[in-house]
C-alpha atoms as a PDB file:
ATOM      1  CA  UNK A   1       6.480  30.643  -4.766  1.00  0.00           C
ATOM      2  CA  UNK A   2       8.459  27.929  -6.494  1.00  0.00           C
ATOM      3  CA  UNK A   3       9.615  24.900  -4.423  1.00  0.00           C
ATOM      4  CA  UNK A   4      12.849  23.440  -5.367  1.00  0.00           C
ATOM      5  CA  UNK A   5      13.000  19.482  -5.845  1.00  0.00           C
ATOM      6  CA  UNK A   6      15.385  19.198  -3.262  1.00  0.00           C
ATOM      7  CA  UNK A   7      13.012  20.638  -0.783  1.00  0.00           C
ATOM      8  CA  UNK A   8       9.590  19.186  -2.290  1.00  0.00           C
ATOM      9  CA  UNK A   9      11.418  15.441  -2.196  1.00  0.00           C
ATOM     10  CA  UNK A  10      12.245  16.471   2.002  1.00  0.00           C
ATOM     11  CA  UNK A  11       8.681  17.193   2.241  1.00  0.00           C
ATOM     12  CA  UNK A  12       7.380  14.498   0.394  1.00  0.00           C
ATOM     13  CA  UNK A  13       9.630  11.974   2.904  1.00  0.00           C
ATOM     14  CA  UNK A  14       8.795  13.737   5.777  1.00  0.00           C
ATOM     15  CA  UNK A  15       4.959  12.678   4.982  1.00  0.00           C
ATOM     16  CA  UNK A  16       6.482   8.674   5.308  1.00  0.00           C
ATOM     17  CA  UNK A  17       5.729   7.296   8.648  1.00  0.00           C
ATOM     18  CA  UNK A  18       9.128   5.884  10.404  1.00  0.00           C
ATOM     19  CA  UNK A  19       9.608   2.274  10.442  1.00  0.00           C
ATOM     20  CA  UNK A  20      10.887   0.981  13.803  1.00  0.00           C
ATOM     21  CA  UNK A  21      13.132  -1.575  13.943  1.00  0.00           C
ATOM     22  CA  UNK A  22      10.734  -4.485  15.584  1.00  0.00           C
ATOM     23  CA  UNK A  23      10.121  -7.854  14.851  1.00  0.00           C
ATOM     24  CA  UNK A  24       6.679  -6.731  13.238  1.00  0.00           C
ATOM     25  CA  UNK A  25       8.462  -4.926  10.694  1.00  0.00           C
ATOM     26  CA  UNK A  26       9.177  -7.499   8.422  1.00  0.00           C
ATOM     27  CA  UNK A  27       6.354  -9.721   9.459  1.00  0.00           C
ATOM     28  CA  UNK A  28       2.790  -9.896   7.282  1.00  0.00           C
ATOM     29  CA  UNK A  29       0.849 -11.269  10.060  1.00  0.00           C
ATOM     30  CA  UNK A  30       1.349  -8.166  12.538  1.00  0.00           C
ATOM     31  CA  UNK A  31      -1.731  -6.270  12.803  1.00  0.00           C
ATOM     32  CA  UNK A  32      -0.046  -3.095  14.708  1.00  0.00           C
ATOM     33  CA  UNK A  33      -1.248  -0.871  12.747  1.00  0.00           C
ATOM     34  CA  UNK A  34      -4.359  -2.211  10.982  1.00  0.00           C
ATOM     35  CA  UNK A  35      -5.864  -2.784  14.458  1.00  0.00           C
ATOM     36  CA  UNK A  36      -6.426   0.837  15.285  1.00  0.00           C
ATOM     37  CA  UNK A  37      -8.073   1.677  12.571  1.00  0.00           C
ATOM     38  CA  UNK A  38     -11.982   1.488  11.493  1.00  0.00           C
ATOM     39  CA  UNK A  39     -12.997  -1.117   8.742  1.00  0.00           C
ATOM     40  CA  UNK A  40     -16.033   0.904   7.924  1.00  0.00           C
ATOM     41  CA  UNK A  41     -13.868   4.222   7.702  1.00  0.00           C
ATOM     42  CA  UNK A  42     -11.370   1.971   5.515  1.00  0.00           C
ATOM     43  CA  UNK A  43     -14.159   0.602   3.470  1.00  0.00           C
ATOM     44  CA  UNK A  44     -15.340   3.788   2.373  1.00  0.00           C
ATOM     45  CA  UNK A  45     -11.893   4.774   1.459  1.00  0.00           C
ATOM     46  CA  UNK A  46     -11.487   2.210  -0.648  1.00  0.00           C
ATOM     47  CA  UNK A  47     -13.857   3.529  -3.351  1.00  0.00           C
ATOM     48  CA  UNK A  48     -10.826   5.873  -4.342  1.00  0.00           C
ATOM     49  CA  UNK A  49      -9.117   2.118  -4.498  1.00  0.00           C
ATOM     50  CA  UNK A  50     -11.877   0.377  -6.808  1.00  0.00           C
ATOM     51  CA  UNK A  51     -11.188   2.171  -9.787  1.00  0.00           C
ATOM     52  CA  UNK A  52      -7.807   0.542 -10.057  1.00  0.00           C
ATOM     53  CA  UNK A  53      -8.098  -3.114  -7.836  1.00  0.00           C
ATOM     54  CA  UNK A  54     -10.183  -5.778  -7.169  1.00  0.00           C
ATOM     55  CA  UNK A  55     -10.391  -7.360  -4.030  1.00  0.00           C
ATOM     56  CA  UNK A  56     -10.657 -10.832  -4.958  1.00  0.00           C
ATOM     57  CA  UNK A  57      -8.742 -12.814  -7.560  1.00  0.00           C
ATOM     58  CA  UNK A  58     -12.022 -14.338  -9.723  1.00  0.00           C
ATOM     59  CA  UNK A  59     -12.035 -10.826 -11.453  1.00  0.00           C
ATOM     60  CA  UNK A  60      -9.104  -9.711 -13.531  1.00  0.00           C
ATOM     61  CA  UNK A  61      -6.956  -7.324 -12.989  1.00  0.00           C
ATOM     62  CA  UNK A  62      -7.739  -3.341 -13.541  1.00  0.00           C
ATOM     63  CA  UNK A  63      -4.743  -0.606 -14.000  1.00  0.00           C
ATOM     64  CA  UNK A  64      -3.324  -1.694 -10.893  1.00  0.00           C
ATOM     65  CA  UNK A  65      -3.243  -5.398 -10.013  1.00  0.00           C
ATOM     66  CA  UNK A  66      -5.462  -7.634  -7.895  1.00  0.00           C
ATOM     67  CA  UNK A  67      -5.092  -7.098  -3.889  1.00  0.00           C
ATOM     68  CA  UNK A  68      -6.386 -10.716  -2.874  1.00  0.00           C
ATOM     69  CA  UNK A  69      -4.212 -12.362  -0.561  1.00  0.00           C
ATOM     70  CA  UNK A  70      -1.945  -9.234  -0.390  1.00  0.00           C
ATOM     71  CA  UNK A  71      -0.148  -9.621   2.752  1.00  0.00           C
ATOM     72  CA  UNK A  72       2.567 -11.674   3.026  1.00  0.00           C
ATOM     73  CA  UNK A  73       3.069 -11.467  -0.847  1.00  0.00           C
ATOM     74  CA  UNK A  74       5.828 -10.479  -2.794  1.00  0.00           C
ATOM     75  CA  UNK A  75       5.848  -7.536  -4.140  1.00  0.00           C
ATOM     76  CA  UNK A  76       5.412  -7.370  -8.122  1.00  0.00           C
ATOM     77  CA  UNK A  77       4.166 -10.724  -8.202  1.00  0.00           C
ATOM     78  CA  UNK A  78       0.554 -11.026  -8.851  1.00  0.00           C
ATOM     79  CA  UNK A  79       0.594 -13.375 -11.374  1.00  0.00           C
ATOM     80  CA  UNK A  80      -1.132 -11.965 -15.133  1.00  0.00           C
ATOM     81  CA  UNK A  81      -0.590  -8.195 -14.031  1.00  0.00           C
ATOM     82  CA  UNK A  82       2.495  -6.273 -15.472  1.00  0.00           C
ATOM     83  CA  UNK A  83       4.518  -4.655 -13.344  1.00  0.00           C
ATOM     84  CA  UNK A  84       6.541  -1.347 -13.573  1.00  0.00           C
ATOM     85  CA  UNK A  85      10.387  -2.250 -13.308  1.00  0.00           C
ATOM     86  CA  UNK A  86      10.855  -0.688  -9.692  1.00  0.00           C
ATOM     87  CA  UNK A  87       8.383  -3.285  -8.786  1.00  0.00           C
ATOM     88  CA  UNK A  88       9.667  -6.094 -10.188  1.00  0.00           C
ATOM     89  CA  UNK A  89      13.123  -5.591  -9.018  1.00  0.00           C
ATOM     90  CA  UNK A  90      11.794  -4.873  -5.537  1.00  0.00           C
ATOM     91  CA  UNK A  91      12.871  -7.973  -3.295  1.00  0.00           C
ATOM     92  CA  UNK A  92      10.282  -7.744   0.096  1.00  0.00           C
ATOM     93  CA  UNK A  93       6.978  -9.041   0.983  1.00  0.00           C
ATOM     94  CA  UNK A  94       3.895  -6.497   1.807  1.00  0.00           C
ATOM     95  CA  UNK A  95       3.492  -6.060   5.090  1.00  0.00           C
ATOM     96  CA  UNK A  96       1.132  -3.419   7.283  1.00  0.00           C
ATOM     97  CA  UNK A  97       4.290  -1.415   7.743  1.00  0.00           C
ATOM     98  CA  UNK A  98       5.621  -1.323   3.968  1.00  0.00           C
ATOM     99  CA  UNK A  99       1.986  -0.693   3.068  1.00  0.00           C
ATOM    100  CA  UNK A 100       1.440   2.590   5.225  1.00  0.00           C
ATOM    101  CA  UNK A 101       4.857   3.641   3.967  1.00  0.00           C
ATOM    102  CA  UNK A 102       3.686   3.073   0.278  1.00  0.00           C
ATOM    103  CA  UNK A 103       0.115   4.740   1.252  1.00  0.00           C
ATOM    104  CA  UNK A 104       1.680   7.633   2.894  1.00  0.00           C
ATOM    105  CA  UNK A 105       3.503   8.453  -0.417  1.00  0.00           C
ATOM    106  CA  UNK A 106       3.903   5.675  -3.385  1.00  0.00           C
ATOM    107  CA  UNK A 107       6.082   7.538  -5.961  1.00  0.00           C
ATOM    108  CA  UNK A 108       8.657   8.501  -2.942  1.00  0.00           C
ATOM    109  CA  UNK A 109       8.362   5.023  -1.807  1.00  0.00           C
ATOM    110  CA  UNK A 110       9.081   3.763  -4.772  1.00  0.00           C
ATOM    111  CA  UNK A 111      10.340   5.534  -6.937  1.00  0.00           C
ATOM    112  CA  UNK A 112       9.631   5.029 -10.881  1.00  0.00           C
ATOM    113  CA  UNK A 113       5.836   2.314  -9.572  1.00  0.00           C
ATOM    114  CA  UNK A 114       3.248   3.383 -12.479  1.00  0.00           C
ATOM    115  CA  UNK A 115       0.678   3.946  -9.509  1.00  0.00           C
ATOM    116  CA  UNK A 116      -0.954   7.578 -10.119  1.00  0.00           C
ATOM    117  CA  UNK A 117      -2.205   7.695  -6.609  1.00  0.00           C
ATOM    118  CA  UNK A 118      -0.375  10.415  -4.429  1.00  0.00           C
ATOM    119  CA  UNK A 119      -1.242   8.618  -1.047  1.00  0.00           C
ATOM    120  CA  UNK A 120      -3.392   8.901   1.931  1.00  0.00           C
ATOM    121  CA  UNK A 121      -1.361  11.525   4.362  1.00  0.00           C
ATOM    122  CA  UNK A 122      -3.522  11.213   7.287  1.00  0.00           C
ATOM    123  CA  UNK A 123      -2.212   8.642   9.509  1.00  0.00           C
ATOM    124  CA  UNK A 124      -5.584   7.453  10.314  1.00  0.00           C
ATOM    125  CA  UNK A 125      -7.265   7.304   6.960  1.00  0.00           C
ATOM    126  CA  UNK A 126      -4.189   4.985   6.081  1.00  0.00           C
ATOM    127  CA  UNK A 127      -5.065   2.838   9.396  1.00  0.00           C
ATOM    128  CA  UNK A 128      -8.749   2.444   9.043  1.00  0.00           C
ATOM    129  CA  UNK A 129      -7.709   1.413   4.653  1.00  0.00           C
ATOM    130  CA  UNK A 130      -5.541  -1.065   6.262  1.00  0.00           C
ATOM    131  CA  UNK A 131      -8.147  -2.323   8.748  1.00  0.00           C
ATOM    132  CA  UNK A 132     -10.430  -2.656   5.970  1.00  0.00           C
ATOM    133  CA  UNK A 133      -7.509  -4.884   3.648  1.00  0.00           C
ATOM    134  CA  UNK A 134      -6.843  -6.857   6.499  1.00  0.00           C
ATOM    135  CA  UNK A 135     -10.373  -8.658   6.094  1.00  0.00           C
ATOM    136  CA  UNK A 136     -10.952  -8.267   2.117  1.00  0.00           C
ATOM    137  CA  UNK A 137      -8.295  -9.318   0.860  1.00  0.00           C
ATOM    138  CA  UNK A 138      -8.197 -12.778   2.003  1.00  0.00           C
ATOM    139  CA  UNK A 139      -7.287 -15.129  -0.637  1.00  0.00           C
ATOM    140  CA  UNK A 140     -10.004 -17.318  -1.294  1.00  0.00           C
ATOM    141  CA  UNK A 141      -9.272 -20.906   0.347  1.00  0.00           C
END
């Protein structure tokens, strides 16, 4: 059975969790979400991340860029790494809630991001990976 686009793009939004409109939203320190989740669980899910990004900014940058000091940054701005032109015209900072949207489903997130990841689409794999960020990527004082 063929799917048509309209109906695979419904689908593929339907996967994106629904941002609430709350004062966390917007705000990189809110933990909402990364404190339900398992750092362990998150940990191990990583390894599909490792490939592509380093944790810590003393190693350079893979395909994808660096993920030290991630929240609270703007997005497309890791400095060395070269960005996709959806990313670089994005204007917001990463947040738990903008990163389970973009784990959910990157490409519908953001559309025309060089990412070749299709996303995480259980809810709870995407908490316990964020649970797990929350701790290692913490820039280096």
């Amino acid at each position: 059975m063929k799917i048509s686009t309209v109906a695979a793009a419904a689908f593929a939004l339907a996967l994106i969790p629904t941002m609430s409109i709350s004062a966390s939203a917007d705000d990189a320190a809110s933990t909402a979400i990364s404190s339900q989740g398992d750092q362990e669980k998150g940990k191990r899910l990583f390894n599909r991340c490792k490939a592509c990004h380093n944790l810590t900014g003393t190693g350079r940058s893979r395909m994808g860029p660096n993920l030290d000091g991630l929240f609270g940054r703007n997005v497309g701005s890791y400095e060395g790494y070269k960005y996709s032109q959806a990313m670089t015209e994005a204007d917001f900072v990463w947040t738990e809630e903008k990163l389970d949207a973009w784990l959910a489903a990157p490409r519908t997130f953001m559309p025309g991001n060089k990412m070749a990841f299709a996303g995480l689409r259980k809810e709870q794999d995407r908490k316990d990976l964020l649970a797990y960020l929350r701790t290692a990527t913490v820039a280096a004082e």
